[in-house]
Structure formats: structure tokens, C-alpha cells
N, C-alpha and C. Protein backbone atom coordinates (compact mmCIF):
# COMPACT_ATOMS: atom_id res chain seq x y z
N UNK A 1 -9.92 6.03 10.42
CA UNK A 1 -9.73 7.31 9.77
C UNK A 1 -10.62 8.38 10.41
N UNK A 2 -11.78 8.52 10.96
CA UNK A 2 -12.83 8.78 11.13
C UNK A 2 -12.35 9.66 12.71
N UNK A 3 -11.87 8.65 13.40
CA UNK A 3 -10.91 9.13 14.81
C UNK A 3 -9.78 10.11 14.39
N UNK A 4 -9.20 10.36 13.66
CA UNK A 4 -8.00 10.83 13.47
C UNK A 4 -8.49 12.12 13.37
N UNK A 5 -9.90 12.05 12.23
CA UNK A 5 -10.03 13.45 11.09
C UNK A 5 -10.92 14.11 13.00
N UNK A 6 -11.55 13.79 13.32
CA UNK A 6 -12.42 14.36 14.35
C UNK A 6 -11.69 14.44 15.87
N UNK A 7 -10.53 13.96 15.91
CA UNK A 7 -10.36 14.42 16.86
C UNK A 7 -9.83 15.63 17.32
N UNK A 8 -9.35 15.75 18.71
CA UNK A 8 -8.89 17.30 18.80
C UNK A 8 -7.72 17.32 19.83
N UNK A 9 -7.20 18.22 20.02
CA UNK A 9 -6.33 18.62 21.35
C UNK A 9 -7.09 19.36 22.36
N UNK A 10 -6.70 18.74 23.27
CA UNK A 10 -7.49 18.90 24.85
C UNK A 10 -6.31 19.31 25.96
N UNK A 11 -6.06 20.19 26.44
CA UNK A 11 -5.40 20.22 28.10
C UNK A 11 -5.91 19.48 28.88
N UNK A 12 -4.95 18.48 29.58
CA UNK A 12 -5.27 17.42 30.92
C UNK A 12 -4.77 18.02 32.30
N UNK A 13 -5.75 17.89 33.13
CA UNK A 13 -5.25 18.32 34.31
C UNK A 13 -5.78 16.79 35.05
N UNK A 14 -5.01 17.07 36.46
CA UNK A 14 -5.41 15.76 37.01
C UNK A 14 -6.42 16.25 38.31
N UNK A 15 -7.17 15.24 38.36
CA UNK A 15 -8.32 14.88 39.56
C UNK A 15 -9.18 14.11 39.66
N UNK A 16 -10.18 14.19 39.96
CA UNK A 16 -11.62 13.48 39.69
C UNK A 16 -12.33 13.42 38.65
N UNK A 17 -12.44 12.61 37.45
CA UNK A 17 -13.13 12.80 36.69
C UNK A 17 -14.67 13.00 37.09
N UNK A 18 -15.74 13.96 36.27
CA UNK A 18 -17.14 14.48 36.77
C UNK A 18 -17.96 12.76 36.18
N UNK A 19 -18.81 12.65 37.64
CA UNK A 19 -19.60 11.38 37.12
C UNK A 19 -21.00 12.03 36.34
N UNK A 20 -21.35 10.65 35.15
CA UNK A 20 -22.42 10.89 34.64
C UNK A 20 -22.37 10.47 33.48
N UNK A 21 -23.45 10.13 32.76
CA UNK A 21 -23.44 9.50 31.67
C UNK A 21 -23.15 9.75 30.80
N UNK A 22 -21.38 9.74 30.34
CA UNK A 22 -20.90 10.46 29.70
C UNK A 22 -20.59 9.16 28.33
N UNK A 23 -20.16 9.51 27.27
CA UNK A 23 -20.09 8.59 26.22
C UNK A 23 -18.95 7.82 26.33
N UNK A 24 -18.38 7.13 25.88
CA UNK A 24 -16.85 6.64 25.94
C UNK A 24 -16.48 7.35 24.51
N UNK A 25 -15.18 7.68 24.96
CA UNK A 25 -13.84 8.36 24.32
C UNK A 25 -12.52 8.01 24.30
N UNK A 26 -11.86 8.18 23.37
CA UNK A 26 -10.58 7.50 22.88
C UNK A 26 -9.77 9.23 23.66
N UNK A 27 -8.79 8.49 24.50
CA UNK A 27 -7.56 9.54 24.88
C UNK A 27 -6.19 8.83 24.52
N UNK A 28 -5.95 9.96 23.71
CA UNK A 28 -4.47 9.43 23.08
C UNK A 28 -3.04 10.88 23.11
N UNK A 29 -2.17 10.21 23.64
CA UNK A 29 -0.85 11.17 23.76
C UNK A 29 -0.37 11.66 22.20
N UNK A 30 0.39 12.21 22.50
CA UNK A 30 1.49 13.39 21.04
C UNK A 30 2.39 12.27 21.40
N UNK A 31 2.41 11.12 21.23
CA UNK A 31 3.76 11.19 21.73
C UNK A 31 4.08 9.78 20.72
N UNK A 32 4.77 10.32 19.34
CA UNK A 32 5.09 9.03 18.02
C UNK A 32 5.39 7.35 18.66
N UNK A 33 6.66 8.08 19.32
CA UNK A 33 7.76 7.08 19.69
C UNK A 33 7.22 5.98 20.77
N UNK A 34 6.30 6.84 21.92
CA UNK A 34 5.97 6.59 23.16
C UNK A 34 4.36 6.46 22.78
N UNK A 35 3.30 6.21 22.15
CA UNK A 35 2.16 6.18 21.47
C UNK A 35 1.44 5.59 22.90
N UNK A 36 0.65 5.81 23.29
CA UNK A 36 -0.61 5.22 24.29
C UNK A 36 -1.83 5.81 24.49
N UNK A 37 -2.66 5.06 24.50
CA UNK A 37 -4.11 5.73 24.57
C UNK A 37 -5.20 4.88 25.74
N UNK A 38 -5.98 5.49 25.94
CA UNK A 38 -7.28 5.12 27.07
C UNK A 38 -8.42 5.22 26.75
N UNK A 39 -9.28 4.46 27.12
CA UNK A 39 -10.95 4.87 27.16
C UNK A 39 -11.39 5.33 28.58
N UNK A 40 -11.94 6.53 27.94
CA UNK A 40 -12.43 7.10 29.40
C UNK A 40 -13.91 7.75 29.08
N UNK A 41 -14.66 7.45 29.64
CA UNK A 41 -15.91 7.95 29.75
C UNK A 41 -15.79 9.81 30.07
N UNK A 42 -16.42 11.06 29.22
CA UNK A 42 -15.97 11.92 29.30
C UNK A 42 -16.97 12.69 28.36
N UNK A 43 -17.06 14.01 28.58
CA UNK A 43 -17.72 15.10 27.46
C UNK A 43 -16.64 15.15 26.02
N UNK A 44 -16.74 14.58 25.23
CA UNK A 44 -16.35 14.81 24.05
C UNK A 44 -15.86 16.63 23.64
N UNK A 45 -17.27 17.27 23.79
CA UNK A 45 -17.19 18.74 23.77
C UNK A 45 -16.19 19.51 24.54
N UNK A 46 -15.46 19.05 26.05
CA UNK A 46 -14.98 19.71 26.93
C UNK A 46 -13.14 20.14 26.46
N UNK A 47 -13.17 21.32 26.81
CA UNK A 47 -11.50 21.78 26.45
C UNK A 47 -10.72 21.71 27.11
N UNK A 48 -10.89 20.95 28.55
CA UNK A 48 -9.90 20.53 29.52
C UNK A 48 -10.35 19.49 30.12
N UNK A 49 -9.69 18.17 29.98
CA UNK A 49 -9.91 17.11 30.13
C UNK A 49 -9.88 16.62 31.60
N UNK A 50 -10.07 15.92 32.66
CA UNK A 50 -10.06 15.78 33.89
C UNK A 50 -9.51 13.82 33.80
N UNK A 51 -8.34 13.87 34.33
CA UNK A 51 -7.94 12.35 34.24
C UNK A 51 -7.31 12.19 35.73
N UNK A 52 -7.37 10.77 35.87
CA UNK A 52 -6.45 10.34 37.31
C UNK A 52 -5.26 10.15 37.10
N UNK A 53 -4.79 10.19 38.23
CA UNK A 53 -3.66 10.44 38.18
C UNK A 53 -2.56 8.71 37.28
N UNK A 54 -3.72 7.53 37.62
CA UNK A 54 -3.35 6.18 37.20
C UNK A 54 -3.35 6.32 35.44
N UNK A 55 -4.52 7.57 34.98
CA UNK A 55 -5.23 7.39 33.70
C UNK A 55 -3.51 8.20 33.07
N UNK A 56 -3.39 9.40 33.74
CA UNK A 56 -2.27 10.07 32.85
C UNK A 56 -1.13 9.36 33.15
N UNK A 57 -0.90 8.48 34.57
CA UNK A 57 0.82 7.24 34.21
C UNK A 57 0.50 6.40 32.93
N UNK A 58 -0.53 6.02 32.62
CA UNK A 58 -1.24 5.03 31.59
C UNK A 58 -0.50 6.00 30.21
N UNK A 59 -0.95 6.92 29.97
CA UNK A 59 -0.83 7.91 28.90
C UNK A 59 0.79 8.49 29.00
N UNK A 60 1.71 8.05 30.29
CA UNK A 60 2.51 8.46 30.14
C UNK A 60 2.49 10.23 29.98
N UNK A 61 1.53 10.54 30.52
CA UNK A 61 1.41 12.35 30.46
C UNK A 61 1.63 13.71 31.64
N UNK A 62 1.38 14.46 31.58
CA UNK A 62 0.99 15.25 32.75
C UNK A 62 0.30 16.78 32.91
N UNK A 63 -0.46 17.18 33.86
CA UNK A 63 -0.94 18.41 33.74
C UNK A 63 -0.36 18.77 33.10
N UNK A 64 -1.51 19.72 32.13
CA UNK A 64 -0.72 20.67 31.64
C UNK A 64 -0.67 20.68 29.93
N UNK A 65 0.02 18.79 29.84
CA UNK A 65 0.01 18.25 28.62
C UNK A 65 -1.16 18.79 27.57
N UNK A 66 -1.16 18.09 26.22
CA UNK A 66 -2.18 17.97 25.48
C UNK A 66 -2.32 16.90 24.77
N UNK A 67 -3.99 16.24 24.96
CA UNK A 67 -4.01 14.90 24.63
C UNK A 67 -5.15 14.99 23.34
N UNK A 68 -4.81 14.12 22.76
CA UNK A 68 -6.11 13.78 21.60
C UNK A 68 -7.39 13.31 22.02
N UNK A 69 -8.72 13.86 22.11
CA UNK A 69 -9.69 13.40 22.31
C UNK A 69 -10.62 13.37 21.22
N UNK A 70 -11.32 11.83 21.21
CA UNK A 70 -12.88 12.10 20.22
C UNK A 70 -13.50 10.46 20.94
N UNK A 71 -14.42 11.08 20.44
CA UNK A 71 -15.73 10.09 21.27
C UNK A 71 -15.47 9.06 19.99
N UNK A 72 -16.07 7.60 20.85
CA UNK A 72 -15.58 6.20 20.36
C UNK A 72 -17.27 5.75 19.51
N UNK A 73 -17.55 5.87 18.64
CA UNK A 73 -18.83 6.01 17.61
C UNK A 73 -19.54 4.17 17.93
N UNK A 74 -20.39 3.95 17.82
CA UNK A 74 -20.89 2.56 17.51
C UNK A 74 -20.60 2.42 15.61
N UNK A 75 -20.30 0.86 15.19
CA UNK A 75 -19.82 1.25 14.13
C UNK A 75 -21.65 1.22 12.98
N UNK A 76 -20.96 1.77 12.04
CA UNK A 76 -22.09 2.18 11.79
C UNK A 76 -22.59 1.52 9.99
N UNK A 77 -23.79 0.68 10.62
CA UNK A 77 -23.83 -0.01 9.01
C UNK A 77 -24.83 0.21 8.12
N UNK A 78 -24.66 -0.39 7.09
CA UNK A 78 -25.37 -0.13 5.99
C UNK A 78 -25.79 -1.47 5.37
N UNK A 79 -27.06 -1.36 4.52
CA UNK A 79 -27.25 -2.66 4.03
C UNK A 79 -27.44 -2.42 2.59
């Protein structure tokens, strides 16, 4: 639930994703019928997403598109 309420829409363009110690993130398509998603290490914060060209056949997507992004949380407990 937590993924759904926080995530966002992002523009994907394709290239090099930027290296660096970025968090892991859930990337997921608009797409009901055709549903697929990725983990990609990435700025959570950023409004245009940077994927390869293997990451958006994966997603079934393309420049241009708009994908769901939110960072993938450690789960978080309580005692």
C-alpha cells in the first residue's frame, strides 16, 4: 500500500543511467493489461528518469513514456 500511495509519475528517456549510491527503486509501467516493473538503483527525487535501453524493453516502454517511481523502503518493524 505504502508503494502505491508514494509513488509518482516520472518521464523516461533512454541512456546511461548516472552512477552512485543511489537507493533501489521500484519502476513500474501505466500499463493494466501489460503490468511490468524493475528495480533500478536511481534518485527517488528526480523528474526524468534515465533507463537502458534493455531496462525500458523490460518495462515494455519508451522515451518519452511515463513510469511509476518510489524508492523500495527496508521493511520496517516494531516490537
Amino acid at each position: 500500500m505504502r508503494a502505491i500511495r508514494k509513488s509518482r509519475l516520472v518521464e523516461v528517456a533512454e541512456g546511461q543511467p548516472a552512477q552512485g549510491d543511489f537507493p533501489a527503486c521500484l519502476v513500474a509501467n501505466e500499463n493494466y493489461h501489460h503490468f511490468r516493473v524493475v528495480l533500478a538503483r536511481t534518485d527517488p527525487a528526480t523528474e526524468r528518469l534515465i533507463l537502458t535501453a534493455a531496462q525500458l524493453d523490460a518495462l515494455k516502454c519508451h522515451a518519452g513514456d511515463r513510469v511509476r517511481l518510489v524508492r523500495l523502503c527496508a521493511e520496517e518493524k516494531t516490537a
